[in-house]
N, C-alpha and C. Protein backbone atom coordinates (compact mmCIF):
# COMPACT_ATOMS: atom_id res chain seq x y z
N UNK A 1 -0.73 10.55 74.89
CA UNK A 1 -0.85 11.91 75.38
C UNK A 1 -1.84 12.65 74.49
N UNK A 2 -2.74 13.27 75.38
CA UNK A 2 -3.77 14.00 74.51
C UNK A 2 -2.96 15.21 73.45
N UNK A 3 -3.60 15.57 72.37
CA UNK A 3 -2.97 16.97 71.55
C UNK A 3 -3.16 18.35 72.69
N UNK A 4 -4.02 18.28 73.52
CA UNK A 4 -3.82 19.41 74.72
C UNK A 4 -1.98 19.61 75.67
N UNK A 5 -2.27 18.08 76.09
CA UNK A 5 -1.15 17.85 76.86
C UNK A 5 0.27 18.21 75.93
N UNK A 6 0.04 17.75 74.48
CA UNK A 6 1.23 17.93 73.69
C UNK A 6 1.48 18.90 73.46
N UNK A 7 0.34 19.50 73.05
CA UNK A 7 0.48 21.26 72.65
C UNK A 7 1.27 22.28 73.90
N UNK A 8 0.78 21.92 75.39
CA UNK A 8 1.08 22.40 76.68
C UNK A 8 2.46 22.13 76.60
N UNK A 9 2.68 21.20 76.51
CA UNK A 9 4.63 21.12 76.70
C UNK A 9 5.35 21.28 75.58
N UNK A 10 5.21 21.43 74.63
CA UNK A 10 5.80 21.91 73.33
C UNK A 10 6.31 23.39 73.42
N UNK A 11 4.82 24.35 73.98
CA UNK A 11 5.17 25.17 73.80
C UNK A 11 5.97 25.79 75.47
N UNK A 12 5.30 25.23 76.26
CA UNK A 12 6.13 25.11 77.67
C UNK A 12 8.00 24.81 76.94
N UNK A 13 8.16 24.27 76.79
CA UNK A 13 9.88 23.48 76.36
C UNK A 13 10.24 24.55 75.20
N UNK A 14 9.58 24.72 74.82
CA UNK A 14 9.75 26.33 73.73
C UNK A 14 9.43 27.65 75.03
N UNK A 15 9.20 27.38 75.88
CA UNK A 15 8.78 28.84 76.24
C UNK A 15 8.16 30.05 75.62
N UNK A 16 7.32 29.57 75.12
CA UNK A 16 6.58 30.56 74.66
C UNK A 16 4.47 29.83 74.50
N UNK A 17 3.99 30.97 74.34
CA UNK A 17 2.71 30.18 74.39
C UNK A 17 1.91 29.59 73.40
N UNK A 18 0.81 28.70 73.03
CA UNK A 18 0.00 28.05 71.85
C UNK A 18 0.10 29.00 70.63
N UNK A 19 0.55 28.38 69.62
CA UNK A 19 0.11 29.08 68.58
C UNK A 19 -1.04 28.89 68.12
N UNK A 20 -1.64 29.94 66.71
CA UNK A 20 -3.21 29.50 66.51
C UNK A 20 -3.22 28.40 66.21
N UNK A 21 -2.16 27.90 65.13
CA UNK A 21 -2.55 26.45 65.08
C UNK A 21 -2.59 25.34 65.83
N UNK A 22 -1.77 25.48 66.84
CA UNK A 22 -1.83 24.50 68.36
C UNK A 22 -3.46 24.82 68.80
N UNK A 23 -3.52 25.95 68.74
CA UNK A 23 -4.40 26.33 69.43
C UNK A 23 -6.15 26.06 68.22
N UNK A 24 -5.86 25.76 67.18
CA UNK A 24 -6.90 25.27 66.46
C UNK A 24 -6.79 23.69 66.85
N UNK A 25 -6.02 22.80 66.82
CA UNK A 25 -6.04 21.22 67.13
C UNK A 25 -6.53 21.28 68.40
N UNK A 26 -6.34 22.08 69.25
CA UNK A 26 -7.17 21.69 70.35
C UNK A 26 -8.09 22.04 70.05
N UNK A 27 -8.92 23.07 69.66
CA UNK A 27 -10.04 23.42 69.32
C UNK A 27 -11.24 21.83 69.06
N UNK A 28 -10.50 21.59 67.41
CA UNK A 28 -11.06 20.64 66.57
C UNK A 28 -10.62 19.09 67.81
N UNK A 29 -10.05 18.65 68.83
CA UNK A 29 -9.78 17.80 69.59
C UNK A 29 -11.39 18.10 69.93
N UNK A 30 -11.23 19.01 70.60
CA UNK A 30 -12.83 19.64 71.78
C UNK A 30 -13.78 19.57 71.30
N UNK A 31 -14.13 19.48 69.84
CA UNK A 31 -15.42 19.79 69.64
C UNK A 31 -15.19 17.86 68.66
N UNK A 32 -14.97 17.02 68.88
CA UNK A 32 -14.79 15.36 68.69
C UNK A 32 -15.11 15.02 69.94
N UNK A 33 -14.84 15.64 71.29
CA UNK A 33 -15.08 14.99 72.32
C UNK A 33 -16.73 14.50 72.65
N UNK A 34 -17.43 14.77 72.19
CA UNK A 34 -18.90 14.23 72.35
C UNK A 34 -18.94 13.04 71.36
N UNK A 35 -18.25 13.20 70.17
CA UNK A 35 -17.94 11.59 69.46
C UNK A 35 -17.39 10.78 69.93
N UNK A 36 -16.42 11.04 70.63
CA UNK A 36 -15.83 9.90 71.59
C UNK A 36 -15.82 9.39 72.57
N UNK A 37 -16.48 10.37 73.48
CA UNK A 37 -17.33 10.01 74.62
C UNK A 37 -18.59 8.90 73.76
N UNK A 38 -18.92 9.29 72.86
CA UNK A 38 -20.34 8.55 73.02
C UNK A 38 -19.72 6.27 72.32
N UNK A 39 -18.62 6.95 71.76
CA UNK A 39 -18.14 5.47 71.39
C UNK A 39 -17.71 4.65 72.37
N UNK A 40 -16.73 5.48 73.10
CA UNK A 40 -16.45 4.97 74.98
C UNK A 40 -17.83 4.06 75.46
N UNK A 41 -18.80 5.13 75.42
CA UNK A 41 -19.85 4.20 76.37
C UNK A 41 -20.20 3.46 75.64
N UNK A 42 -20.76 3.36 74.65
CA UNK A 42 -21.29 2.73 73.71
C UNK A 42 -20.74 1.27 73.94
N UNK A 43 -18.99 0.84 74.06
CA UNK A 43 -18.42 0.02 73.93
C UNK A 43 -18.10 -0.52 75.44
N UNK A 44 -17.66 0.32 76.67
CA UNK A 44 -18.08 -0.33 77.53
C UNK A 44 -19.36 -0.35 78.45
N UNK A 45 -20.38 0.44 77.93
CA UNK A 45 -21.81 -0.29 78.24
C UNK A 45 -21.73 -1.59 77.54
N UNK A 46 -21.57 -2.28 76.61
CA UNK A 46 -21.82 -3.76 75.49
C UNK A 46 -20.92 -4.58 75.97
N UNK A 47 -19.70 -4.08 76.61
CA UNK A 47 -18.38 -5.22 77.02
C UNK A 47 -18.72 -6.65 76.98
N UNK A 48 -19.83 -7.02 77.82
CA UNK A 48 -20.07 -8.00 77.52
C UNK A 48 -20.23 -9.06 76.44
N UNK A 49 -21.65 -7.92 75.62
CA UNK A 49 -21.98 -8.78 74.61
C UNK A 49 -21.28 -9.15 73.18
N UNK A 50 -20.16 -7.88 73.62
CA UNK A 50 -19.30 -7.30 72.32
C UNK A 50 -17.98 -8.37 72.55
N UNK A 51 -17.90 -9.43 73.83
CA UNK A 51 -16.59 -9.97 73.87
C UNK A 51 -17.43 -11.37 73.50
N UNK A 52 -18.24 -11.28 74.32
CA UNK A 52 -19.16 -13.10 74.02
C UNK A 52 -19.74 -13.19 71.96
N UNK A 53 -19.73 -11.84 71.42
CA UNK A 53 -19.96 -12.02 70.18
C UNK A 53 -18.38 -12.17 69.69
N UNK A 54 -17.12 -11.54 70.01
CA UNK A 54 -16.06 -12.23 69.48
C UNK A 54 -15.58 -13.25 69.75
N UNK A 55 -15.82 -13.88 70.76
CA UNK A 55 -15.44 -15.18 71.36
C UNK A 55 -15.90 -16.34 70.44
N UNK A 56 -17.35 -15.80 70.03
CA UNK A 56 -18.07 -16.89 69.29
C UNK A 56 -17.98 -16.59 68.20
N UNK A 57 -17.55 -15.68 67.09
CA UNK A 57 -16.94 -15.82 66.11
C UNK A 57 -15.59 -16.63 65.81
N UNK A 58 -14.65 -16.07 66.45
CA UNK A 58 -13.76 -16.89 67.06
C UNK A 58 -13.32 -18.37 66.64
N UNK A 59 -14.24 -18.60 67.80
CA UNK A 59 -14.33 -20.22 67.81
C UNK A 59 -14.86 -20.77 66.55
N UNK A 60 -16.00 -19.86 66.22
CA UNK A 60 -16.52 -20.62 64.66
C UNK A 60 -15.50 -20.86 63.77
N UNK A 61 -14.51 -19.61 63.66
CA UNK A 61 -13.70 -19.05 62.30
C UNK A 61 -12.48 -19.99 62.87
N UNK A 62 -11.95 -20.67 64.15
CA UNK A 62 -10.76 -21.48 64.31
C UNK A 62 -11.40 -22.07 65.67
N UNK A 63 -11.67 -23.50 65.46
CA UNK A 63 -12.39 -24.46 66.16
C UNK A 63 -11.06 -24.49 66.73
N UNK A 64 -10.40 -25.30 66.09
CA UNK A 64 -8.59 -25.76 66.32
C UNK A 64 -8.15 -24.80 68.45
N UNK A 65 -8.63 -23.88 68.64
CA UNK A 65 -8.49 -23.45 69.56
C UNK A 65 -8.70 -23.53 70.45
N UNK A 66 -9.96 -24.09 70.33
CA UNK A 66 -10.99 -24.54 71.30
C UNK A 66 -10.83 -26.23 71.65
N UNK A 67 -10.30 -27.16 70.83
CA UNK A 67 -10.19 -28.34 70.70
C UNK A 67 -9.12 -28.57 71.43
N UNK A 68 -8.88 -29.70 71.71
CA UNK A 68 -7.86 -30.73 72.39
C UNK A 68 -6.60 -30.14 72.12
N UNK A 69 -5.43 -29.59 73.05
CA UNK A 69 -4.15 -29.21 72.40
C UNK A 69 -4.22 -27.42 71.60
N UNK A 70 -5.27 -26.91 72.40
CA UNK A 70 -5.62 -25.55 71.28
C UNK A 70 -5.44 -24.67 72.65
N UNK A 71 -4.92 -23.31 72.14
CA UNK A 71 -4.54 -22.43 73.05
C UNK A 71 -5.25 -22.21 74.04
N UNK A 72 -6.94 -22.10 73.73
CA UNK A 72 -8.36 -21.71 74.81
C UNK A 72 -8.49 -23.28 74.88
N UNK A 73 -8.03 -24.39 75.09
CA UNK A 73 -8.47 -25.36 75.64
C UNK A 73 -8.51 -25.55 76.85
N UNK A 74 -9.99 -26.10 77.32
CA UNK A 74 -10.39 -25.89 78.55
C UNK A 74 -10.95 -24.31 79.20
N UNK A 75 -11.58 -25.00 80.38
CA UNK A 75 -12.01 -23.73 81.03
C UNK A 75 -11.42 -22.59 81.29
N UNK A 76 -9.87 -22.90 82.12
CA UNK A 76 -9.29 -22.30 82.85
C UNK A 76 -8.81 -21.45 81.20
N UNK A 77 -8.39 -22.16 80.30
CA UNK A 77 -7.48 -21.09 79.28
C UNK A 77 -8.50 -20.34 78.33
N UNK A 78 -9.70 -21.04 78.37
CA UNK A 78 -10.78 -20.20 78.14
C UNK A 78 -11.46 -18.62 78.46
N UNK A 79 -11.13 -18.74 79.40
CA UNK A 79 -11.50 -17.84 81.03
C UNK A 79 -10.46 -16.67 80.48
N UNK A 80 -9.09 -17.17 80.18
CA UNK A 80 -8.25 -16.02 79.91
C UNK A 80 -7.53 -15.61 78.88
N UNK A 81 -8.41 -16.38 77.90
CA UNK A 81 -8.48 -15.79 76.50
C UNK A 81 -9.67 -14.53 76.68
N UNK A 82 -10.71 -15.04 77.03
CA UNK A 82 -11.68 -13.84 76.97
C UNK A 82 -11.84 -12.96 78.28
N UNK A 83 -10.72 -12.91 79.19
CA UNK A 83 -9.94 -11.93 79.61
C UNK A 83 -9.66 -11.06 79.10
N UNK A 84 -8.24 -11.73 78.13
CA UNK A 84 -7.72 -10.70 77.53
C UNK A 84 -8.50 -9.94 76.04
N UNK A 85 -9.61 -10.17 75.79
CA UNK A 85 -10.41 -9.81 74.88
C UNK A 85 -11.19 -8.57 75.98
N UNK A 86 -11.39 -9.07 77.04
CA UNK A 86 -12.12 -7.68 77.70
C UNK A 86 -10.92 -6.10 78.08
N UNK A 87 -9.42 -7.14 78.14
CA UNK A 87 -8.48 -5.91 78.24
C UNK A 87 -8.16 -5.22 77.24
N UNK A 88 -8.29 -6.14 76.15
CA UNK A 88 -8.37 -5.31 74.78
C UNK A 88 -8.70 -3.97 74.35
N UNK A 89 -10.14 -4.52 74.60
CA UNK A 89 -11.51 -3.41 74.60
C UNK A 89 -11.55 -2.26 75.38
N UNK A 90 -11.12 -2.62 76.51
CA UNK A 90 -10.52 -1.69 77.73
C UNK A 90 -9.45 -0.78 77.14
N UNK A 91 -9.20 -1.09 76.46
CA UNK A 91 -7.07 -0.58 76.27
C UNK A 91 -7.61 0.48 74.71
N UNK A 92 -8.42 -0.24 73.96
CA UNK A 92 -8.95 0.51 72.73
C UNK A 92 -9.83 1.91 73.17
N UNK A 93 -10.72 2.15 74.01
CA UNK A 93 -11.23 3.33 75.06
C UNK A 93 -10.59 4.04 75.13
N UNK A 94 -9.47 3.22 75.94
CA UNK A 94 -8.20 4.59 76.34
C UNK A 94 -7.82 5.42 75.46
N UNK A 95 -7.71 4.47 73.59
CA UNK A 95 -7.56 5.51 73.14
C UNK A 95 -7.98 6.41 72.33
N UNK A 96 -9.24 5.85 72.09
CA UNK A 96 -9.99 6.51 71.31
C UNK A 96 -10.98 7.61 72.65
N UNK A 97 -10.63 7.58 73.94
CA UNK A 97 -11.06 8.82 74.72
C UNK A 97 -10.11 10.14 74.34
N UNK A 98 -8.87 9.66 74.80
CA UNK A 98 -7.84 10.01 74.50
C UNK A 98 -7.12 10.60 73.10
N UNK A 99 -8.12 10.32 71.80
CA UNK A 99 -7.93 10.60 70.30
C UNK A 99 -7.00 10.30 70.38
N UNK A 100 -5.77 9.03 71.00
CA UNK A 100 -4.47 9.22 70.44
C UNK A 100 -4.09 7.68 70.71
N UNK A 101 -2.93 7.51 69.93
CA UNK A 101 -2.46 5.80 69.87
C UNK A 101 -1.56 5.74 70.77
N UNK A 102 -1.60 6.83 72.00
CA UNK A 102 -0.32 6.75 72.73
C UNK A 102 -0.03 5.63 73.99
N UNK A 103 -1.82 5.91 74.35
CA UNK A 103 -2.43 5.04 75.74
C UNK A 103 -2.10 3.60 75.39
N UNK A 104 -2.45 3.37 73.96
CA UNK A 104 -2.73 2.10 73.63
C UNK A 104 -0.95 1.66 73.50
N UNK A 105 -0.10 2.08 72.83
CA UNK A 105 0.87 1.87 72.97
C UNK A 105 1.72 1.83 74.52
N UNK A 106 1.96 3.02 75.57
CA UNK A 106 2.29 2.47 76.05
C UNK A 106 1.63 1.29 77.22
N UNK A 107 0.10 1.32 77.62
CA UNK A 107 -0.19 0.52 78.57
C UNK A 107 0.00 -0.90 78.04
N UNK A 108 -0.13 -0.76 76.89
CA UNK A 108 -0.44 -2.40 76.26
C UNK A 108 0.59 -2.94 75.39
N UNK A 109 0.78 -2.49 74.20
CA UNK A 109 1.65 -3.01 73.07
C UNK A 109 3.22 -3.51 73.44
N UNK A 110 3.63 -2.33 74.83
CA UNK A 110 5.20 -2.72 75.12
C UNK A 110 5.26 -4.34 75.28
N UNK A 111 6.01 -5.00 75.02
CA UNK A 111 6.06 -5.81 74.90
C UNK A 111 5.21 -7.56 74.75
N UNK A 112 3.99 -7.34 74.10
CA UNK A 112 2.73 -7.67 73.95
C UNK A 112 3.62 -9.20 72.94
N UNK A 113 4.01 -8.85 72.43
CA UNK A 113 4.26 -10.14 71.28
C UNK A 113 5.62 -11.13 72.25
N UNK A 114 6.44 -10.55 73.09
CA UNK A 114 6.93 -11.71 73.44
C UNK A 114 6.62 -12.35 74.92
N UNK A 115 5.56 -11.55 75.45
CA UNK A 115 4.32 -12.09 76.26
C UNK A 115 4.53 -13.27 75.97
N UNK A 116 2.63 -13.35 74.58
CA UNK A 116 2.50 -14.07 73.99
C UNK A 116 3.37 -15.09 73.70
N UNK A 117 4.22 -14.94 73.09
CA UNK A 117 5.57 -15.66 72.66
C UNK A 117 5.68 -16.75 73.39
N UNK A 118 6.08 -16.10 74.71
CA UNK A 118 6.89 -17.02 76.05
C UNK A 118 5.79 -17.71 76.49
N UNK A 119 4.17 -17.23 76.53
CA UNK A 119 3.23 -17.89 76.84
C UNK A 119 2.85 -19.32 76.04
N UNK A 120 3.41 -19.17 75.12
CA UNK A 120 3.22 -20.24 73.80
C UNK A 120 1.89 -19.98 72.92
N UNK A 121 1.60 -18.72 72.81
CA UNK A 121 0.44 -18.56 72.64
C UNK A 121 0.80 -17.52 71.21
N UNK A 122 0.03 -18.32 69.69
CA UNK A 122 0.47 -18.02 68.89
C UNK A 122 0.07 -16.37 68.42
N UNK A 123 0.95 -15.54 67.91
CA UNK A 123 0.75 -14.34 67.56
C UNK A 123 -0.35 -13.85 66.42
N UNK A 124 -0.31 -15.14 65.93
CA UNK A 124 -1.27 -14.84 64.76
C UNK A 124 -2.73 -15.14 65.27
N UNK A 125 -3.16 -15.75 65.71
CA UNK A 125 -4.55 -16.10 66.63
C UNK A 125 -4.75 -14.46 67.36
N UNK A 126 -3.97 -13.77 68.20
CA UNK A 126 -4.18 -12.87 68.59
C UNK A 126 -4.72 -11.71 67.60
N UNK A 127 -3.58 -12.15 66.75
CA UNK A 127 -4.30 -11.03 65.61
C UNK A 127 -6.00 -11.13 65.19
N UNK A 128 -6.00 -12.50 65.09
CA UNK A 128 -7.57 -13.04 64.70
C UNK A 128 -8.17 -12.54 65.51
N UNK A 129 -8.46 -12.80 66.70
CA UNK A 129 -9.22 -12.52 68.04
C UNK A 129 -9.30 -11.38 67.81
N UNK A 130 -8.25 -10.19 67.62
CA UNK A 130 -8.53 -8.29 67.86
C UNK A 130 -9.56 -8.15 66.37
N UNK A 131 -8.88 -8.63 65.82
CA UNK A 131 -10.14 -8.81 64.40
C UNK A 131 -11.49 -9.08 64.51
N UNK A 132 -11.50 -10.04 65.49
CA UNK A 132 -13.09 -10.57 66.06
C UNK A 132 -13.80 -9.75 66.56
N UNK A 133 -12.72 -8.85 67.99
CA UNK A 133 -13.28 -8.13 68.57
C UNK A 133 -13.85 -6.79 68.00
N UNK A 134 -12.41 -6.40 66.74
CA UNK A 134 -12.90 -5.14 66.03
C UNK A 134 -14.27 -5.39 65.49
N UNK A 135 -14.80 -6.60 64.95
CA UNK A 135 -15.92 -6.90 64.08
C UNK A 135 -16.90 -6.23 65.18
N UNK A 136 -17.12 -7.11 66.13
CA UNK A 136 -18.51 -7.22 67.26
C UNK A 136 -18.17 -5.73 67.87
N UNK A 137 -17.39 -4.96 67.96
CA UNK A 137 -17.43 -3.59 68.23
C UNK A 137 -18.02 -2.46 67.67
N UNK A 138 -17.59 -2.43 66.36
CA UNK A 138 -18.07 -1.42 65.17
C UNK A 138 -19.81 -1.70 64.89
N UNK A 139 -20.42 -3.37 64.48
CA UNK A 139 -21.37 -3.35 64.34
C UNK A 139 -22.02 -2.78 65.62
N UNK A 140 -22.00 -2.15 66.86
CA UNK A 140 -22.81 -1.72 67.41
C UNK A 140 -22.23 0.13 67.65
N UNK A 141 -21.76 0.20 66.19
CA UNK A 141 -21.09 1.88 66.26
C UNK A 141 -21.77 2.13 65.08
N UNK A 142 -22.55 3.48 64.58
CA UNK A 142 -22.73 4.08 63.45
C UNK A 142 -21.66 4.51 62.56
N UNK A 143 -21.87 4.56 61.74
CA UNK A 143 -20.79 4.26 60.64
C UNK A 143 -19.47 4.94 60.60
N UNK A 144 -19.97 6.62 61.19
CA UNK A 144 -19.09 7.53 61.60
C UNK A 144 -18.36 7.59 62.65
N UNK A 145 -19.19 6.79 63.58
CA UNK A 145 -18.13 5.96 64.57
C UNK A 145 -17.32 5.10 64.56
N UNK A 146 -17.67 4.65 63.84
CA UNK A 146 -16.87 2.79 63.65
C UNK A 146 -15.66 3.48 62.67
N UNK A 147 -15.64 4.16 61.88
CA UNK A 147 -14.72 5.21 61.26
C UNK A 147 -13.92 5.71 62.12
N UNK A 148 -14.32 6.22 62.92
CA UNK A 148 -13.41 6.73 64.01
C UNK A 148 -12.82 5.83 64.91
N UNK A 149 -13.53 4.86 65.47
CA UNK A 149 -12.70 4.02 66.07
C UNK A 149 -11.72 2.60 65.48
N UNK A 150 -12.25 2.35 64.62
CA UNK A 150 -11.43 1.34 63.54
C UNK A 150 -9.77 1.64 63.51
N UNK A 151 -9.64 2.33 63.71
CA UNK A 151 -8.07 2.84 63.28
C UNK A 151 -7.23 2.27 64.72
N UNK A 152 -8.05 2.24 66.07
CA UNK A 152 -7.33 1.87 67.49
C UNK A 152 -7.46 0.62 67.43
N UNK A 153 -8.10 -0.14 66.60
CA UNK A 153 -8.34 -1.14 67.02
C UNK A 153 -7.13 -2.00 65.35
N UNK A 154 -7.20 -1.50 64.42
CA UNK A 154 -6.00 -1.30 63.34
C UNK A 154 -5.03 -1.61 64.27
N UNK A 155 -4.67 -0.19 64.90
CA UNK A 155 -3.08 -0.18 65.39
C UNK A 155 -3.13 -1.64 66.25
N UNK A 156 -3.57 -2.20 66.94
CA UNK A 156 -3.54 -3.26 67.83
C UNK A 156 -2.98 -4.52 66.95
N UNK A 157 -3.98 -4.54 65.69
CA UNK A 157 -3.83 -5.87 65.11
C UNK A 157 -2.27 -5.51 64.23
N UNK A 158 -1.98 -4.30 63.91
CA UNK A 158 -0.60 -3.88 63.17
C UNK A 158 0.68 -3.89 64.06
N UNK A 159 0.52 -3.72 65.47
CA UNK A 159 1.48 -4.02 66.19
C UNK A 159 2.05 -5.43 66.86
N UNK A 160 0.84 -6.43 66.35
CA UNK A 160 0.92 -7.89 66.69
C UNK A 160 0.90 -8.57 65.19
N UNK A 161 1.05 -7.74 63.92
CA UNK A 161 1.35 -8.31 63.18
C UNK A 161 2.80 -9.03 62.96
């Protein structure tokens, strides 16, 4: 939930209206929104190149995956490993449009680890992979970006820790 939306029903459920300081966080929300708009595009204009550069880190940093008996073995589990590397990326947007870890929590995280789990698909590799992806993301963010968005892409790998 955006700090707008929060601020709106807080003081809605209080009945009464924004205080300045509600009313300063939205402020300081509003004037970030051209930073985060520009990381949004930034990241899904690159989707591509930003998942095919974690994919291939990846594989460098744990062959074992890719090999005989390895989670992305073969095409087909290939295909939806770097799926879920593009939903990732997708799911990290939400919340860094959004300035908030809320999107990311609920569209994605609810129950993300016993997914995995039941899939046979080890938790710790996932962690690697959001790591991969955080890498090939940021290098195409300026520094003050990658600052700003590092933290959504944090919470991901801290909730599948």
């Amino acid at each position: 939930m955006t700090v707008i939306s929060q601020v709106i029903l807080q003081a809605d459920d209080e009945l009464r209206y924004p205080s300045s300081g509600e009313l300063k966080s939205i402020k300081e929300f509003l004037e970030t929104g051209v930073q985060r708009t520009r990381i949004v595009t930034t990241l899904a204009e690159n989707e591509k190149k930003i998942v095919q550069e974690a994919t291939k880190k990846l594989w460098q940093k744990r062959p074992d995956f890719i090999a005989p008996g390895g989670n992305a073995y073969g095409e087909k589990q290939r295909a939806l490993c770097i799926r879920d590397f593009g939903w990732y990326l997708r799911l990290i947007t939400y919340g860094v449009l959004a300035g908030d870890k809320e999107p990311i929590e609920k569209i994605g995280l609810v129950g993300v680890r016993e997914m995995y789990n039941s899939l046979g698909v080890p938790v710790p590799g996932m962690v690697e992979a959001i790591t991969s992806l955080k890498q090939a993301s940021l290098d195409l963010l300026s520094a003050e970006d990658a600052a700003e968005a590092a933290p959504y892409f944090d919470y991901i790998i801290q909730a599948m820790s």
